[in-house]
C-alpha atoms as a PDB file:
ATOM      1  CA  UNK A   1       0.000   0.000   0.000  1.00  0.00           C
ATOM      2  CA  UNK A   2       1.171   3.455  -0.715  1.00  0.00           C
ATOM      3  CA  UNK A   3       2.208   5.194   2.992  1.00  0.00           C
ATOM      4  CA  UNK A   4      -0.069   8.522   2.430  1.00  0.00           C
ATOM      5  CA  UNK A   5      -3.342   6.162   1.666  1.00  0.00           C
ATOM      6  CA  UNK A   6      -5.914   6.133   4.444  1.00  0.00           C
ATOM      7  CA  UNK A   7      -9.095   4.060   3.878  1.00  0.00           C
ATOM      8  CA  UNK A   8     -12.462   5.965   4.193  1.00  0.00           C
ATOM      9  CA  UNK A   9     -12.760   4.082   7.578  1.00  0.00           C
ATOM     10  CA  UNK A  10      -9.799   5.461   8.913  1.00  0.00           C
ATOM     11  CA  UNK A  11     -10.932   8.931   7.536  1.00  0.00           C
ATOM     12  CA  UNK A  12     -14.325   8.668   9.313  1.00  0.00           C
ATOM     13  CA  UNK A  13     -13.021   7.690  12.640  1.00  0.00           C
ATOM     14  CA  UNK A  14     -10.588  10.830  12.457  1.00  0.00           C
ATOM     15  CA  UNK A  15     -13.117  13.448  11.372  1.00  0.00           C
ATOM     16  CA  UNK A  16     -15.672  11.363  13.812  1.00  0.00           C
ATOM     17  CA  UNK A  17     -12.819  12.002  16.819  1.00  0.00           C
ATOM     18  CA  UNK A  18     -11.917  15.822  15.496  1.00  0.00           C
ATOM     19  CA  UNK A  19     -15.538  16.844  15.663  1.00  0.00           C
ATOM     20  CA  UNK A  20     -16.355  14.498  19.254  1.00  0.00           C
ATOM     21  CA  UNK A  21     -13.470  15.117  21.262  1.00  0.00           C
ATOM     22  CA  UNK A  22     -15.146  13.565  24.034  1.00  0.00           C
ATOM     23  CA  UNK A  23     -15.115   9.782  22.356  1.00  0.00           C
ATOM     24  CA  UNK A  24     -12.278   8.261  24.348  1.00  0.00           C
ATOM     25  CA  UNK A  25     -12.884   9.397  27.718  1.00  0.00           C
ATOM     26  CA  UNK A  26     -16.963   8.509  26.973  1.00  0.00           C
ATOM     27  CA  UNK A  27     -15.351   4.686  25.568  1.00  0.00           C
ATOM     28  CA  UNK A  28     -13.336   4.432  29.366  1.00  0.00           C
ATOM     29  CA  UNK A  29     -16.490   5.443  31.159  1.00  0.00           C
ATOM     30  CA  UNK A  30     -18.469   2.576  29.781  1.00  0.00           C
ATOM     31  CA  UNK A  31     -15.529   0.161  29.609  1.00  0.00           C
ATOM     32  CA  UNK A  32     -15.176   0.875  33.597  1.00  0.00           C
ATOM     33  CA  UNK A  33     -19.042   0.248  34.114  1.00  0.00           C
ATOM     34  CA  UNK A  34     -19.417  -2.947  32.004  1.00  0.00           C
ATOM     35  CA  UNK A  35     -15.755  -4.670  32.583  1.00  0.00           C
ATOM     36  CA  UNK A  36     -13.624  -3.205  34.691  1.00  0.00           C
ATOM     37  CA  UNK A  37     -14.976  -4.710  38.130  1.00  0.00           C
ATOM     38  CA  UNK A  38     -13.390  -6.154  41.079  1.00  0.00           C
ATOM     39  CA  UNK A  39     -14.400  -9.465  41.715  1.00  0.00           C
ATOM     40  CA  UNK A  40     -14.687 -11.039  45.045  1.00  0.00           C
ATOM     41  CA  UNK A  41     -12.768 -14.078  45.908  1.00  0.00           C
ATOM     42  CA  UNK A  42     -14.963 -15.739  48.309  1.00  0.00           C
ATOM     43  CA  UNK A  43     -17.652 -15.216  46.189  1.00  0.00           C
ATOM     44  CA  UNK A  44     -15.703 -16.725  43.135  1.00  0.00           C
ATOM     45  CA  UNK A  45     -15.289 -19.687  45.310  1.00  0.00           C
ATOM     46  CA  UNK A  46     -18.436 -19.794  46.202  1.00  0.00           C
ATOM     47  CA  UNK A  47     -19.565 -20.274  42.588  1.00  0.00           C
ATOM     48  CA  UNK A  48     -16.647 -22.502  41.547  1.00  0.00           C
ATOM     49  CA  UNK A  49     -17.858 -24.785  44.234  1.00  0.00           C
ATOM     50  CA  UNK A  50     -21.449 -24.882  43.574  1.00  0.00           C
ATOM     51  CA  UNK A  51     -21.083 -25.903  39.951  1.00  0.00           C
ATOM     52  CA  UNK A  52     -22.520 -28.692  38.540  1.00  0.00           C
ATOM     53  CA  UNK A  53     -20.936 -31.011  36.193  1.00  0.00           C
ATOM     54  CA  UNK A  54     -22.549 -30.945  32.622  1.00  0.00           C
ATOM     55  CA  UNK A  55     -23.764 -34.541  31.122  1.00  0.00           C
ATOM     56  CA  UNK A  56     -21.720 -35.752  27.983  1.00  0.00           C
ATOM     57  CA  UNK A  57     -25.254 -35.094  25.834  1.00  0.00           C
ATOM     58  CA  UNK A  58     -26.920 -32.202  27.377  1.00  0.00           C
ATOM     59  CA  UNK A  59     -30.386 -33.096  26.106  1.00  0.00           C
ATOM     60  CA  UNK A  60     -30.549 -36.754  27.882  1.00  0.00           C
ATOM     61  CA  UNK A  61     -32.914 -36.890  30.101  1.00  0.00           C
ATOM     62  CA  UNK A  62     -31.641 -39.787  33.113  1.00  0.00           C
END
């Protein structure tokens, strides 16, 4: 590819992030609420210990 070619996606997201400067810091805001979350251990545990072990063929009925 020649080095000055930018594909009309790359020229969108540019003007897009020229005219909203606000993107990135909006993008971290809802990363944080949907992601970045501390998870807690016990409660982990808890889970891990309560699973329950799926049958070979799920639709089997015993």
């Amino acid at each position: 590819m020649a080095k000055n070619y930018t594909s009309e996606i790359t020229q969108f997201l540019t003007d897009y992030k020229k005219r909203h400067p606000d993107t990135e810091l909006r993008q971290r805001e809802g990363r944080a609420k949907l992601w970045d979350k501390q998870l807690d251990p016990e409660l982990q545990d808890g889970f891990r210990a309560a699973r329950v072990p799926q049958q070979p063929y799920v639709y089997q009925t015993d």
